[in-house]
N, C-alpha and C. Protein backbone atom coordinates (compact mmCIF):
# COMPACT_ATOMS: atom_id res chain seq x y z
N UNK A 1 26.47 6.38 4.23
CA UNK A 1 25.60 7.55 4.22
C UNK A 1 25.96 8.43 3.02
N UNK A 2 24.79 8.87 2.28
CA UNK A 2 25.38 9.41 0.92
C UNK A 2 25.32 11.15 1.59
N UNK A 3 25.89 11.63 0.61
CA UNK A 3 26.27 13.30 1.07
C UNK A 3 24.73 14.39 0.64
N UNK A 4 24.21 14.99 0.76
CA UNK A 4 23.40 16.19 0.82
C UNK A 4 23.60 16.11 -0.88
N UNK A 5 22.45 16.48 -1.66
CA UNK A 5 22.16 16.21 -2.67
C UNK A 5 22.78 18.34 -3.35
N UNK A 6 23.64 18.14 -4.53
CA UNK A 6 24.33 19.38 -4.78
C UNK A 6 23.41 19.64 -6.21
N UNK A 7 22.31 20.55 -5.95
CA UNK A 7 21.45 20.68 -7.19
C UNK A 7 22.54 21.53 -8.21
N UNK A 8 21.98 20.95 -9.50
CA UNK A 8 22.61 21.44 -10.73
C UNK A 8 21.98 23.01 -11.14
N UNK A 9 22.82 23.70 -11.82
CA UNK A 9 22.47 24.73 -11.95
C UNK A 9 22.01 25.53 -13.41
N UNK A 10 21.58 25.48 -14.23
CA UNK A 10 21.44 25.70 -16.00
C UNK A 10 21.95 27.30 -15.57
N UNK A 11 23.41 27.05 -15.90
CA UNK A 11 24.52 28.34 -16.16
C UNK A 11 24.17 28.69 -17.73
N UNK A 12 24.76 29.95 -18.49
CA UNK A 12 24.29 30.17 -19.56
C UNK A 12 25.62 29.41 -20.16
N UNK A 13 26.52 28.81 -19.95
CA UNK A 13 26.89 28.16 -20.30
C UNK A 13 26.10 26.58 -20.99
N UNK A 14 25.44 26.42 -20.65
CA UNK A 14 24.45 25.07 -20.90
C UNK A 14 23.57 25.70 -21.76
N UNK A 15 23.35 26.97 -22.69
CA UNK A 15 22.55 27.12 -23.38
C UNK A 15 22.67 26.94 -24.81
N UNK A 16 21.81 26.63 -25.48
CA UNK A 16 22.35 26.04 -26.85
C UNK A 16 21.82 27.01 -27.92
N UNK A 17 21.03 28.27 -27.11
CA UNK A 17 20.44 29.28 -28.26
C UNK A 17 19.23 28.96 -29.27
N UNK A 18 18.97 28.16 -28.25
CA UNK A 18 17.07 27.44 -28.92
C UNK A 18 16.52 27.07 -28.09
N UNK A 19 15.74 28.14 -28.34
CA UNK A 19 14.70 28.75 -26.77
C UNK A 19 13.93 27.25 -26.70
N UNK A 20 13.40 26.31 -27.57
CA UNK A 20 12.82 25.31 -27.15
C UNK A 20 13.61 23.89 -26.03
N UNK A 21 14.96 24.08 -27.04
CA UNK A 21 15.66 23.27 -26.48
C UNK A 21 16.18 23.54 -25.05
N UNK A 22 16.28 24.88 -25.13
CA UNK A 22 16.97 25.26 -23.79
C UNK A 22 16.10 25.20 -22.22
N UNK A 23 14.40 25.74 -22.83
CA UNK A 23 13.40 25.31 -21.67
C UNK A 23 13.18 23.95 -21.27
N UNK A 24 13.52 22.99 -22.76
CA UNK A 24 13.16 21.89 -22.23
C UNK A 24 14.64 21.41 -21.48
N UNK A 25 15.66 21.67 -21.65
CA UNK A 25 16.48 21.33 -20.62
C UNK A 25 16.46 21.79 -19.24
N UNK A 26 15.96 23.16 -19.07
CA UNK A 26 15.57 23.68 -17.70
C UNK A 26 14.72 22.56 -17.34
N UNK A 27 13.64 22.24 -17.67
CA UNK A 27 12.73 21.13 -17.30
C UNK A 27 13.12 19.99 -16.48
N UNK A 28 14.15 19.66 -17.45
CA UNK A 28 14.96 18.28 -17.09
C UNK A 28 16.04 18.44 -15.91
N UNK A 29 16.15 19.65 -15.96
CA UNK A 29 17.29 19.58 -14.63
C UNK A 29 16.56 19.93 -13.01
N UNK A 30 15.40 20.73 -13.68
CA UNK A 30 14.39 20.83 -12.52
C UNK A 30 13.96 19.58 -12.02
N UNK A 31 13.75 18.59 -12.73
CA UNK A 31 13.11 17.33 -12.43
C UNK A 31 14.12 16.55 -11.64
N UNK A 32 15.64 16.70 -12.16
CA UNK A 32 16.65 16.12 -11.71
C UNK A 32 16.64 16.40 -10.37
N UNK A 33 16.57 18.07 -10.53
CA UNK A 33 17.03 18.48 -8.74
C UNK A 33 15.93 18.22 -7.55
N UNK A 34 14.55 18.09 -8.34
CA UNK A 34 13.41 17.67 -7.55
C UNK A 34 13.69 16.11 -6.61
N UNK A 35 14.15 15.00 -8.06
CA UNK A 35 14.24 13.89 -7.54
C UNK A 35 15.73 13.78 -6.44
N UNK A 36 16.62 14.97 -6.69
CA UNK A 36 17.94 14.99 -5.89
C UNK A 36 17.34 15.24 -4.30
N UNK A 37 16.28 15.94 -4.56
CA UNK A 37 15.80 16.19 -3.28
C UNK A 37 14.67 15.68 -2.57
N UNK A 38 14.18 14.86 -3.14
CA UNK A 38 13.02 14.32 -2.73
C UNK A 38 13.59 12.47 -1.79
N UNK A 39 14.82 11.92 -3.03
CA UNK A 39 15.40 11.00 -2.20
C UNK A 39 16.54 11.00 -1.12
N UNK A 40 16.27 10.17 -0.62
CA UNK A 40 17.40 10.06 0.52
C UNK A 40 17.52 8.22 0.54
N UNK A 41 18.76 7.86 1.50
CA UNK A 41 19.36 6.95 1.32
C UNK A 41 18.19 6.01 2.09
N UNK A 42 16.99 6.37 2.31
CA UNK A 42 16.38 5.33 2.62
C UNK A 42 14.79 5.34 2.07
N UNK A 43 15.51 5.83 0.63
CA UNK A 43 13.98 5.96 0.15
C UNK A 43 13.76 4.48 -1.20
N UNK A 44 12.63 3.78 -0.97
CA UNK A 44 12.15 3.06 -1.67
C UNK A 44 12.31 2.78 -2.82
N UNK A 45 12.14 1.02 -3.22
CA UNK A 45 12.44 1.38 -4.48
C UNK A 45 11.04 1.41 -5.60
N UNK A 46 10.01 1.86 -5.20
CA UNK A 46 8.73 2.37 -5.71
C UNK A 46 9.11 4.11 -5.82
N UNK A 47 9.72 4.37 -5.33
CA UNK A 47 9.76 6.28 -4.97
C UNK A 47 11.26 6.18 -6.10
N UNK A 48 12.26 5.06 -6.31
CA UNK A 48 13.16 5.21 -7.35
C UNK A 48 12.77 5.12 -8.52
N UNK A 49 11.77 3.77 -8.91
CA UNK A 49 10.92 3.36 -10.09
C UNK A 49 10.37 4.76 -10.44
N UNK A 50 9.40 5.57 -9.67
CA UNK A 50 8.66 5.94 -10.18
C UNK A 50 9.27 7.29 -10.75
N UNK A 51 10.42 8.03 -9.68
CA UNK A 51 11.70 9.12 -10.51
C UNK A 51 12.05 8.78 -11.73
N UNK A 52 12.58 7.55 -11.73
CA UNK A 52 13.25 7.14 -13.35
C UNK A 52 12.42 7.36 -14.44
N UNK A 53 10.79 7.00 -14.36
CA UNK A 53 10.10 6.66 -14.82
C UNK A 53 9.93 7.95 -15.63
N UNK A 54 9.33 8.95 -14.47
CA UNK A 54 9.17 10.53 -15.15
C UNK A 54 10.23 10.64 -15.51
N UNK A 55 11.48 10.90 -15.35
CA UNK A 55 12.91 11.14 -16.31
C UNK A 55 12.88 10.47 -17.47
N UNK A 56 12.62 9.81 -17.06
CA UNK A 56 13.09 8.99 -18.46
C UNK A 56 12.21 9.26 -19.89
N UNK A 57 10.73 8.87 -19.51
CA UNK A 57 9.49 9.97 -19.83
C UNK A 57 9.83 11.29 -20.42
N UNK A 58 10.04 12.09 -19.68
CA UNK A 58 10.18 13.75 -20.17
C UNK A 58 11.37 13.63 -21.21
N UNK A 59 12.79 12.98 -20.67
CA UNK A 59 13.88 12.55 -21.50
C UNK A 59 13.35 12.42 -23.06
N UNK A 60 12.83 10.99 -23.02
CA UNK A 60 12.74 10.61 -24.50
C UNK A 60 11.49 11.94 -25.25
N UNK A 61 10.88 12.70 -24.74
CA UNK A 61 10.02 13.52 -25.21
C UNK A 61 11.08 14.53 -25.68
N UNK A 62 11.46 14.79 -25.03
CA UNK A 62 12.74 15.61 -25.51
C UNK A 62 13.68 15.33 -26.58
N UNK A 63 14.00 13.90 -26.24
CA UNK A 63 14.86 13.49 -27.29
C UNK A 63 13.95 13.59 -28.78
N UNK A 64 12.66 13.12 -28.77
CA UNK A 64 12.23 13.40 -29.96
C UNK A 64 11.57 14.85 -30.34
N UNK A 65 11.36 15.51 -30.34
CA UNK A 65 12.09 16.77 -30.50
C UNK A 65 13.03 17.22 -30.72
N UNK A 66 14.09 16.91 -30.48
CA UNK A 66 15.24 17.47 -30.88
C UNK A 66 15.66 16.58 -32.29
N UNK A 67 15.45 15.51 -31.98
CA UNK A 67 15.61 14.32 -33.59
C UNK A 67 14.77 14.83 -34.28
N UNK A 68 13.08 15.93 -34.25
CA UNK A 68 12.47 16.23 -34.91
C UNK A 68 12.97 17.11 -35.88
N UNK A 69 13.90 18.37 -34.92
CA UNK A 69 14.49 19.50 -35.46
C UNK A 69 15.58 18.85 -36.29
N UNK A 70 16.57 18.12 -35.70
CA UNK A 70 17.62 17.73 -36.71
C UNK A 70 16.93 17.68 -38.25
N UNK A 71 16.31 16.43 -38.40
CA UNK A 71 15.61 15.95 -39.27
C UNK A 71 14.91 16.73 -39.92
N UNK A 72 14.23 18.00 -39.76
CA UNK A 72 13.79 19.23 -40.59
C UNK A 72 14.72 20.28 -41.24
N UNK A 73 16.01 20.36 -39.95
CA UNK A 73 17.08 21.23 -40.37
C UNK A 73 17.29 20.38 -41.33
N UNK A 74 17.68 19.61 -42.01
CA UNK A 74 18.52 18.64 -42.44
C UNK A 74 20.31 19.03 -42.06
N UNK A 75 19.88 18.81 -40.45
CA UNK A 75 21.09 18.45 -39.64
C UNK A 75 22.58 17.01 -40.68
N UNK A 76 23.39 17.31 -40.72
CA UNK A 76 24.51 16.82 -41.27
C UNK A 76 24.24 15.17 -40.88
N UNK A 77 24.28 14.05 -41.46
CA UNK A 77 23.92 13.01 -41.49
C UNK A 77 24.80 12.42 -40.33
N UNK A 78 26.23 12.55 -40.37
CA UNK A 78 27.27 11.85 -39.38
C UNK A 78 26.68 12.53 -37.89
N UNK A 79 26.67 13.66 -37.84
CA UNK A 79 26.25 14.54 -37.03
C UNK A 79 24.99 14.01 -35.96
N UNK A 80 23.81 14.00 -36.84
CA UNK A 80 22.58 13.54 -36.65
C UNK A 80 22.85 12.13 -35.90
N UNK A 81 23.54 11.12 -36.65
CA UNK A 81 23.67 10.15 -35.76
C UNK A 81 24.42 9.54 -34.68
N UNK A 82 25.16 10.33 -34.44
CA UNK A 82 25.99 10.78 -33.32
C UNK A 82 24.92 10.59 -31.97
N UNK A 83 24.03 12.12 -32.56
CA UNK A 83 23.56 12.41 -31.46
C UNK A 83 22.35 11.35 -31.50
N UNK A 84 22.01 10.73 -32.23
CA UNK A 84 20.66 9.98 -31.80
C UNK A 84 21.05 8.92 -31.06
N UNK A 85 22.63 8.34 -31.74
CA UNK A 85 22.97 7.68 -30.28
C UNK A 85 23.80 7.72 -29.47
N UNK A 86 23.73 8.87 -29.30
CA UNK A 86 24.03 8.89 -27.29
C UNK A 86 22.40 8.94 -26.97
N UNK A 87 21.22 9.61 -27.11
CA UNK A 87 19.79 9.47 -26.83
C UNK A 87 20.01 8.21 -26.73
N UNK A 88 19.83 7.07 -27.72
CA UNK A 88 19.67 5.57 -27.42
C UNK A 88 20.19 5.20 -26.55
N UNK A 89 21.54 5.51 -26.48
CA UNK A 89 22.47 5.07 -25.16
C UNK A 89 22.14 5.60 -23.93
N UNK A 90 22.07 6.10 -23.97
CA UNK A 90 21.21 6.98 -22.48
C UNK A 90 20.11 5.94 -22.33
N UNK A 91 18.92 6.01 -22.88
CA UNK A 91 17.72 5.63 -22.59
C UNK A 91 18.01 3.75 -22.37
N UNK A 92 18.92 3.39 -23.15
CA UNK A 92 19.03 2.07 -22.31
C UNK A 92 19.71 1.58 -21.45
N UNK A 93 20.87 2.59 -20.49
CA UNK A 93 21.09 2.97 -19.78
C UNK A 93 20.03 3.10 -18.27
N UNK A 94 19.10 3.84 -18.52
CA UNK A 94 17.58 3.91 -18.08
C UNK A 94 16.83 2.81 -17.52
N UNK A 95 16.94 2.00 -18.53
CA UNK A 95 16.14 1.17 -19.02
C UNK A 95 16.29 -0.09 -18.21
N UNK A 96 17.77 0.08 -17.95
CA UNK A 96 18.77 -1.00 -17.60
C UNK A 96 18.61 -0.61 -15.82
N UNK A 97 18.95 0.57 -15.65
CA UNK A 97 18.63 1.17 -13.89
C UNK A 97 16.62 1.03 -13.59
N UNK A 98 16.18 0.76 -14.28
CA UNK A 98 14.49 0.47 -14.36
C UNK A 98 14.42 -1.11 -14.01
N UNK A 99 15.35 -1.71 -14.63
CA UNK A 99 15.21 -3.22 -14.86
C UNK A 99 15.50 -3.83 -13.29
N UNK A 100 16.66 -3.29 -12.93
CA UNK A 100 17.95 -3.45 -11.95
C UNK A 100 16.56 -3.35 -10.55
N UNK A 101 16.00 -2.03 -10.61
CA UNK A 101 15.17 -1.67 -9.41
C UNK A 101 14.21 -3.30 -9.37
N UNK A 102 13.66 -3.38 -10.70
CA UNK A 102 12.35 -4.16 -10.77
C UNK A 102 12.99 -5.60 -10.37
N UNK A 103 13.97 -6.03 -10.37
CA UNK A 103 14.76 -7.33 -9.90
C UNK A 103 14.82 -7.28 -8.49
N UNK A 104 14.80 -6.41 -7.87
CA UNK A 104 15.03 -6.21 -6.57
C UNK A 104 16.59 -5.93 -6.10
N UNK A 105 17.33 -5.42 -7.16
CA UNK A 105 18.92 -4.77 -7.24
C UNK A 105 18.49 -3.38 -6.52
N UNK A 106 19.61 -3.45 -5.42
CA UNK A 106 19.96 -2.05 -4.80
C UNK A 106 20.55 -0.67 -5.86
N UNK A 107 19.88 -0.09 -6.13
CA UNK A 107 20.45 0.95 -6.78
C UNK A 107 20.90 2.41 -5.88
N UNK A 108 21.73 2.77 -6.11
CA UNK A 108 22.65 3.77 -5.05
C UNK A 108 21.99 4.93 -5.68
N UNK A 109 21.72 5.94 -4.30
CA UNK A 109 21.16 7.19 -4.72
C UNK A 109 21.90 8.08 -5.21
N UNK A 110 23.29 8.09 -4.98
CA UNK A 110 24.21 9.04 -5.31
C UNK A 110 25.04 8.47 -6.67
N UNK A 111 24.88 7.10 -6.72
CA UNK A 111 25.12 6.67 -8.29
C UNK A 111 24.43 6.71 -9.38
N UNK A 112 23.14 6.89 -8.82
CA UNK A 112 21.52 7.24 -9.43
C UNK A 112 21.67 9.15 -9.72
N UNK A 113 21.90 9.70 -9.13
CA UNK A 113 21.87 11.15 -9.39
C UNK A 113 23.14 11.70 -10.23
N UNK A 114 24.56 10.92 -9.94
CA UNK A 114 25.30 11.17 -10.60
C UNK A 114 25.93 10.82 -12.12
N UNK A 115 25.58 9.63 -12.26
CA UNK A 115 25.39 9.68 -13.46
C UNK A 115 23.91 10.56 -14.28
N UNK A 116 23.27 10.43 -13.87
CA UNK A 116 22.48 11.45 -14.80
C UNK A 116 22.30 12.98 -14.71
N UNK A 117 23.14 13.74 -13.76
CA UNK A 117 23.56 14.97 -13.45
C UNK A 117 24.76 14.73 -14.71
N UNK A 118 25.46 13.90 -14.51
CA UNK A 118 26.88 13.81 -15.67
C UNK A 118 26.40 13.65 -17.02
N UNK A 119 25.68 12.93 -17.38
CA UNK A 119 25.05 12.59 -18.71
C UNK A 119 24.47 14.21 -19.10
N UNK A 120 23.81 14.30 -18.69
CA UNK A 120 22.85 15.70 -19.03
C UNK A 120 23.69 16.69 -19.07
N UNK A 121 24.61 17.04 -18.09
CA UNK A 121 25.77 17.96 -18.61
C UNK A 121 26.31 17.84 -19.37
N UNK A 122 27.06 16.94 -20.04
CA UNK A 122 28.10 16.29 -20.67
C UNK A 122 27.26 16.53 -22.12
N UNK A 123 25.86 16.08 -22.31
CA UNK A 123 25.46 15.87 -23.83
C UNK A 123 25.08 17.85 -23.79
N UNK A 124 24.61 18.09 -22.93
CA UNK A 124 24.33 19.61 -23.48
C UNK A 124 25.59 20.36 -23.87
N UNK A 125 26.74 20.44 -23.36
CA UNK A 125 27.80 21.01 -23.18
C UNK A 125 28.48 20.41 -24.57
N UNK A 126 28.40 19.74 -24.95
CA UNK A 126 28.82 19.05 -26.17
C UNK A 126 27.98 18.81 -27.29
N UNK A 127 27.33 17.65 -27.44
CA UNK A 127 26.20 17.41 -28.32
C UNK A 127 25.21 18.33 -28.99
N UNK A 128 24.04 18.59 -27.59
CA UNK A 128 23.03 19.71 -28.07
C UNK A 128 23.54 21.27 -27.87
N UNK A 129 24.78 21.70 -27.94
CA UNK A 129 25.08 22.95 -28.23
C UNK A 129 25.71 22.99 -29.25
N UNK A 130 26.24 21.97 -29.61
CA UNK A 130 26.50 21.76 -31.31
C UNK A 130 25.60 22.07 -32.58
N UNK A 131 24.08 21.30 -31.80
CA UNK A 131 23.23 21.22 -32.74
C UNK A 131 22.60 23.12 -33.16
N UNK A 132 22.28 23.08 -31.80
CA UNK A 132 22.29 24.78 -30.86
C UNK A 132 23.27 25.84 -32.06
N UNK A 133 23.83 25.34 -32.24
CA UNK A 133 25.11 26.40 -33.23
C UNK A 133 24.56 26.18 -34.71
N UNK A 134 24.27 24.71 -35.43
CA UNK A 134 23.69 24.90 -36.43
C UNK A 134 22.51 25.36 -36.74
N UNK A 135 21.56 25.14 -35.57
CA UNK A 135 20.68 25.37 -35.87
C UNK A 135 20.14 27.39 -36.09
N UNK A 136 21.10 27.78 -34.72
CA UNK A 136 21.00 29.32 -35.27
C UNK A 136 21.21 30.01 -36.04
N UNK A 137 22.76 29.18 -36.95
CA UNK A 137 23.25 29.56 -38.27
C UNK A 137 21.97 29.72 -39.49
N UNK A 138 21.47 28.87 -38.74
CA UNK A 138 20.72 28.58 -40.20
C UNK A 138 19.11 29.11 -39.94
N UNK A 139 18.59 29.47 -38.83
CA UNK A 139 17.74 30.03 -38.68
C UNK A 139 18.04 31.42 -37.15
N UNK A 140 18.40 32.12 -37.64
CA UNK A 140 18.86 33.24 -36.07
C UNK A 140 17.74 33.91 -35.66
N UNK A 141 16.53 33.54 -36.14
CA UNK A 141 14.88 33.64 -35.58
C UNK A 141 15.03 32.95 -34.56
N UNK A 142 15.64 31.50 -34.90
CA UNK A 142 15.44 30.66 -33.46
C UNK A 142 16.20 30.98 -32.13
N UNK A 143 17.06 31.01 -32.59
CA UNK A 143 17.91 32.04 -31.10
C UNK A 143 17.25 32.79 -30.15
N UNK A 144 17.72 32.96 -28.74
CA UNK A 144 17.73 33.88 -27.83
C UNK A 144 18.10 34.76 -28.33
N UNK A 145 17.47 36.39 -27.49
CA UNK A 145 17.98 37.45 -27.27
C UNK A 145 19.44 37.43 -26.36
């Protein structure tokens, strides 16, 4: 029996000071906590397919966007590709929990939520608040109040 689903919270800690980036991460964690709450340990794997699907979806929309901004900032080259792949890595990651369902592999709801509660913390808290820092340096229009 998996445990009561512990929604994530976008602390201002998780903010990267780019109001685009930062809504679209609200987005993504809303979606997270939707699907945290919508499954339970005996929910389908059409109702898993189709969670991943929108995540993964909104994800890579995001991800390009943010590869958009790098790529205009002219974000630092080592930098830039860093972060494009952990995006890659993530998404085939995804890709791979998409595959797993469509085989008829049991995928765990609480291994399903936790790694991508961990991923999404982990790259904002690191990665896109990195970018978040150059990017205000260099434009402090883009920033929050």
């Amino acid at each position: 029996m998996s445990q009561p689903y512990s929604p994530l919270t976008c602390t201002d800690s998780m903010k990267t000071g780019v109001t685009g980036i930062d809504e679209e991460h609200l987005i993504l964690v809303n979606m997270l906590n939707m699907a945290g709450e919508q499954l339970t340990d005996g929910s389908g794997r059409m109702q898993l397919e189709e969670i991943i699907r929108d995540l993964l979806s909104y994800a890579l929309y995001h991800f390009d966007n943010e590869e958009e901004l790098m790529l205009e900032s002219h974000y630092p080259d080592v930098l830039r590709e860093k972060h494009f792949q952990e995006h890659r890595k993530f998404s085939a990651a995804v890709a791979r929990l998409q595959q797993d369902l469509s085989d008829g592999k049991q995928v765990s709801r609480d291994e399903l939520l936790g790694f991508l509660k961990a991923w999404l913390v982990n790259h904002i808290l690191d990665t896109d608040k990195q970018l978040g820092e150059f990017l205000c340096q260099r434009d402090p229009l883009s920033s929050q109040s």
